[in-house]
Protein backbone atom coordinates (compact mmCIF):
# COMPACT_ATOMS: atom_id res chain seq x y z
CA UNK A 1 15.54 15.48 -53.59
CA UNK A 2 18.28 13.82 -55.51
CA UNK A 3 20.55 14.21 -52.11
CA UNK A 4 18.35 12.44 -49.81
CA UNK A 5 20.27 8.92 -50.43
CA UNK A 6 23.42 10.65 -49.89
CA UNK A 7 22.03 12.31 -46.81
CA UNK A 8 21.42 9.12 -46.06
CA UNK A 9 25.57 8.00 -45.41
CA UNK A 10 26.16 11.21 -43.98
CA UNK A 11 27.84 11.15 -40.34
CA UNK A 12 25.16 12.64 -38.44
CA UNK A 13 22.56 9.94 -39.77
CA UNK A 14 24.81 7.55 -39.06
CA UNK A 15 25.35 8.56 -35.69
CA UNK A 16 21.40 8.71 -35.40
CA UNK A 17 21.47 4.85 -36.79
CA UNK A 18 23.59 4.04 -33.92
CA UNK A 19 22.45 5.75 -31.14
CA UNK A 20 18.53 5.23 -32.28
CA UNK A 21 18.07 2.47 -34.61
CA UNK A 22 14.27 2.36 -35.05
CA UNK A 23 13.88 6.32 -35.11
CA UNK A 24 16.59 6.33 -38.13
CA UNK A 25 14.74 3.29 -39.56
CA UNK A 26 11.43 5.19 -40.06
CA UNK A 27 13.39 8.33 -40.80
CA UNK A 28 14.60 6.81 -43.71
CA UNK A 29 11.73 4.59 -44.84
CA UNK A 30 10.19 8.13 -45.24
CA UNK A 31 12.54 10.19 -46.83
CA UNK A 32 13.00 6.94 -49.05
CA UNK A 33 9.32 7.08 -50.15
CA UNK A 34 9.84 11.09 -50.55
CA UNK A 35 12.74 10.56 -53.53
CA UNK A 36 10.66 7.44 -55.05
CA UNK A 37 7.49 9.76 -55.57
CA UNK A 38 9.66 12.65 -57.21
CA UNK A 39 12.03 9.85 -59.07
CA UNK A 40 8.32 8.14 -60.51
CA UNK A 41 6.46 11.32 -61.26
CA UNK A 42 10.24 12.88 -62.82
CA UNK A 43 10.59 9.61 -65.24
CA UNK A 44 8.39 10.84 -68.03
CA UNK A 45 6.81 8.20 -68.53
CA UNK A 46 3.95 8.09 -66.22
CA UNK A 47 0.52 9.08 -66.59
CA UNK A 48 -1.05 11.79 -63.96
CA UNK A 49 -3.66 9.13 -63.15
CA UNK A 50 -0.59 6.81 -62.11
CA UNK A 51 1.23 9.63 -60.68
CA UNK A 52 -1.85 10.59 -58.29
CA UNK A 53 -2.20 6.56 -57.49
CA UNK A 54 1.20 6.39 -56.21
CA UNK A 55 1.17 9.86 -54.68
CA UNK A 56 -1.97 8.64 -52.35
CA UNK A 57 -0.19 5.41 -51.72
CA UNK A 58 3.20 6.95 -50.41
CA UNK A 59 1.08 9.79 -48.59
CA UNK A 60 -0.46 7.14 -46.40
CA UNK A 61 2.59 5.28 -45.71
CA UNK A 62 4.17 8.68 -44.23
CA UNK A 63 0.92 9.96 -42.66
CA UNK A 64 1.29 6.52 -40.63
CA UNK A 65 4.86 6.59 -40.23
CA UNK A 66 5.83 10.55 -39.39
CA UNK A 67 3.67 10.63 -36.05
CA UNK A 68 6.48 7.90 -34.61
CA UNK A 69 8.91 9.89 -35.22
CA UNK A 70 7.71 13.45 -34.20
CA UNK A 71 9.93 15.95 -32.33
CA UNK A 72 13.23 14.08 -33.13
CA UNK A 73 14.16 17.27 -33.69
CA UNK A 74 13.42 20.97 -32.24
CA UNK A 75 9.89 21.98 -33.84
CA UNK A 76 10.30 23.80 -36.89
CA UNK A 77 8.84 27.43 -37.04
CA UNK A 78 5.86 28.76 -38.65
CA UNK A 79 7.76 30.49 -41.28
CA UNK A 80 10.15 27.43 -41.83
CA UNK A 81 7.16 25.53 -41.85
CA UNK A 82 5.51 27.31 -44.31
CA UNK A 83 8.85 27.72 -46.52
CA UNK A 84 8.89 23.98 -47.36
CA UNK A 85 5.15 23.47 -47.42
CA UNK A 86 5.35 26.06 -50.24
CA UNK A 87 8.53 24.58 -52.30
CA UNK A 88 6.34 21.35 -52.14
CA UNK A 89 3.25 23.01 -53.46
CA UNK A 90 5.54 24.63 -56.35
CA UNK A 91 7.25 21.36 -57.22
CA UNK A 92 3.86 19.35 -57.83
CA UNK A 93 2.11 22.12 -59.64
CA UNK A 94 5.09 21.91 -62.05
CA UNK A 95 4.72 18.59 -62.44
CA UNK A 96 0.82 19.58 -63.58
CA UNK A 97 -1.27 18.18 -60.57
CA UNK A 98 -4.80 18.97 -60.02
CA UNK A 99 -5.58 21.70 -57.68
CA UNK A 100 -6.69 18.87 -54.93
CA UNK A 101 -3.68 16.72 -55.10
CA UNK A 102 -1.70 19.81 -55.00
CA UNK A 103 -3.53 20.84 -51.57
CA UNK A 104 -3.32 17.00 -50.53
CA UNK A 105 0.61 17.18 -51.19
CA UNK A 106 0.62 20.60 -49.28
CA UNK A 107 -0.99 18.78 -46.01
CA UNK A 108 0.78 15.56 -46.05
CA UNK A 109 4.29 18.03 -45.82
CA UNK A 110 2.78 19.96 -42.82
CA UNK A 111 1.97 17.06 -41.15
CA UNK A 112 5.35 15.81 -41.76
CA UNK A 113 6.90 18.53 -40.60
CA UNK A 114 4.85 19.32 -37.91
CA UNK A 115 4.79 17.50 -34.58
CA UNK A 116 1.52 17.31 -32.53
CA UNK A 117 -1.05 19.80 -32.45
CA UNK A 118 -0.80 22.88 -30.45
CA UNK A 119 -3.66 22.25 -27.47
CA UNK A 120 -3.48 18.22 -28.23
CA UNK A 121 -2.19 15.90 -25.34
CA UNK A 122 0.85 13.79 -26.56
CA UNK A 123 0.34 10.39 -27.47
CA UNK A 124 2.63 7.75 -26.38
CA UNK A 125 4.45 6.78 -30.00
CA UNK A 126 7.61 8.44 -29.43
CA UNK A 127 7.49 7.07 -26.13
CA UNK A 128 7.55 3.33 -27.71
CA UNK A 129 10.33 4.13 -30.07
CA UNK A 130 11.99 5.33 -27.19
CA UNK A 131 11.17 2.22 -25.28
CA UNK A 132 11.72 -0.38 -28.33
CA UNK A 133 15.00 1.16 -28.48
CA UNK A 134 16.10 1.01 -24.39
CA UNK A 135 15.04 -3.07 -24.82
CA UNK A 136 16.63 -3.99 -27.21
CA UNK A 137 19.72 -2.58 -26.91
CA UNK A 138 19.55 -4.14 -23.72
CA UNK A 139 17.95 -7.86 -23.84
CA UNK A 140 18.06 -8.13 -19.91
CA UNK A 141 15.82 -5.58 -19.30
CA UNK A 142 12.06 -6.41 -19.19
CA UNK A 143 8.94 -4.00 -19.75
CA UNK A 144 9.35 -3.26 -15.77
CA UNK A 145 12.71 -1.79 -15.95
CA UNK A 146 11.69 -0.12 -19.14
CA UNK A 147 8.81 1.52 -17.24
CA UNK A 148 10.84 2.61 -14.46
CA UNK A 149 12.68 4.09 -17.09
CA UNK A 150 11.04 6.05 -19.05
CA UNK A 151 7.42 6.01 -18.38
CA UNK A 152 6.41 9.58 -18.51
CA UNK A 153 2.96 9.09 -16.44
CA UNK A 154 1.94 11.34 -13.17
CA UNK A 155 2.87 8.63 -10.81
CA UNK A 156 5.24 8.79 -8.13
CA UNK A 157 6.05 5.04 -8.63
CA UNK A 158 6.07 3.18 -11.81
CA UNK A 159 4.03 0.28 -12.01
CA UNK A 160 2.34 -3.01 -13.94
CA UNK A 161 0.28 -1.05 -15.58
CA UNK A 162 2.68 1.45 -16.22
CA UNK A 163 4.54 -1.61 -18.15
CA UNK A 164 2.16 -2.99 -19.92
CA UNK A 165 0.92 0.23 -21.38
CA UNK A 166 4.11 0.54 -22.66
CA UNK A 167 4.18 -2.90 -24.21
CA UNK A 168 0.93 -2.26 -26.00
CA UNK A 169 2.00 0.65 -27.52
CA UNK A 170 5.31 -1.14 -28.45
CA UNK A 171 3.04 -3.85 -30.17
CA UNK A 172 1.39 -1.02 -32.02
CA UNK A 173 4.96 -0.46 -33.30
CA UNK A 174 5.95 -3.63 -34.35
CA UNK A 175 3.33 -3.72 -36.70
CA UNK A 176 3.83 -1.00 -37.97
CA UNK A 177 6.93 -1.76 -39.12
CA UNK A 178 5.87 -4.88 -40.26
CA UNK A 179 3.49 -3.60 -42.80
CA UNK A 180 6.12 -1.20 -44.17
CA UNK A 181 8.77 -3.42 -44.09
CA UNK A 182 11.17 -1.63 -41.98
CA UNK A 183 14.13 -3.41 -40.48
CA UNK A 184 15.38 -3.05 -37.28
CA UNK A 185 17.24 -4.53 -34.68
CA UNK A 186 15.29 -7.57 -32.65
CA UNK A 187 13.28 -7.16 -29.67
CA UNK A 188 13.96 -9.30 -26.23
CA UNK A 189 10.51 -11.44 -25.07
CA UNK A 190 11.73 -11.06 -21.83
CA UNK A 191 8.92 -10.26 -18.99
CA UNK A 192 9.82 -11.59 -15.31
CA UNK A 193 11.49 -9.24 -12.96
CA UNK A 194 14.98 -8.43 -13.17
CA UNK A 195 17.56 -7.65 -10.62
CA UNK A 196 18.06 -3.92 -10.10
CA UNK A 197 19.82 -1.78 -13.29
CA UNK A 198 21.57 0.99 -13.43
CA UNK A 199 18.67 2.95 -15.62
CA UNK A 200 17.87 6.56 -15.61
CA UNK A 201 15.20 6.74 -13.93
CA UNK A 202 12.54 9.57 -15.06
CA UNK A 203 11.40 12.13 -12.45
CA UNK A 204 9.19 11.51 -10.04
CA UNK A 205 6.12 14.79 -10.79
């Protein structure tokens, strides 16, 4: 856990920072919270009653946060999976946790690591940090272009609705990262049509 800062600065991150600002924001804002839980319950000088108070506080920040940033990555198998749900388990019970915290703990790291449900639909939070992203990289483009985009509905064409979907789930974002105080780059207000982009446009199903 002591590495995560450094991961942090590594190239690759960096590259990640670049190319995908928000997705690295939340990335980090999580692995952040993971090293200040094991830094505060490592200090000696906390109680378990303190310990479990700021274990269910940083467990709801990256329950909220970790489904925005799902399948960044390839899916992690079951035994991989099950590896670091395990060195998690072994790590709190060391640090003495109750037998329910230590199966909360256990949880929060499969959700973490896990990305959606086997059987469950996708939601469309990826598809916002996606879409955050495209904008504001690009403060021409409005939530039209974006649509045309990206928009991964069953529709031949991409329309209004199409775009303001999008823009409510973008919303849904910002706050987000308002509440958790995550910085990234600005977003563009801009709505009325633009003159035609040169955007990859997603296939037509």
């Amino acid at each position: 856990m002591n590495s995560i800062r450094e991961a942090l600065t590594e190239p690759g991150f960096q590259s990640l920072r670049s190319a995908q600002p928000v997705t690295a924001a939340i990335l980090e804002a999580i692995l952040v919270r993971m090293e200040s839980l094991c830094d505060f319950v490592s200090s000696g000088s906390v109680t378990m009653e303190t310990a479990h108070q700021e274990l269910d506080s940083i467990q709801g920040a990256m329950t909220e946060l970790a489904p925005w940033v799902r399948s960044v990555k390839p899916e992690p198998t079951e035994e991989q999976i099950s590896d670091a749900v395990g060195s998690w388990v072994e790590y709190v019970q060391n640090l003495g946790f109750s037998g329910t915290k230590t199966a909360e703990v256990a949880k929060m790291a499969e959700d973490v690591l896990t990305s959606r449900a086997r059987g469950r639909p996708a939601d469309r939070r990826r598809l916002a940090v996606s879409a955050y992203e495209l904008k504001a990289a690009d403060s021409r483009l409005t939530w039209a272009d974006v649509a045309r985009a990206i928009c991964d509905c069953k529709k031949k064409s991409h329309d209004e609705y199409c775009a303001e979907s999008i823009r409510q789930v973008v919303m849904q974002l910002q706050k987000v990262l308002k509440k958790y105080q995550i910085s990234v780059p600005p977003l563009s207000s801009r709505t009325h049509r633009s003159k035609a982009r040169d955007l990859p446009i997603s296939p037509e199903e």
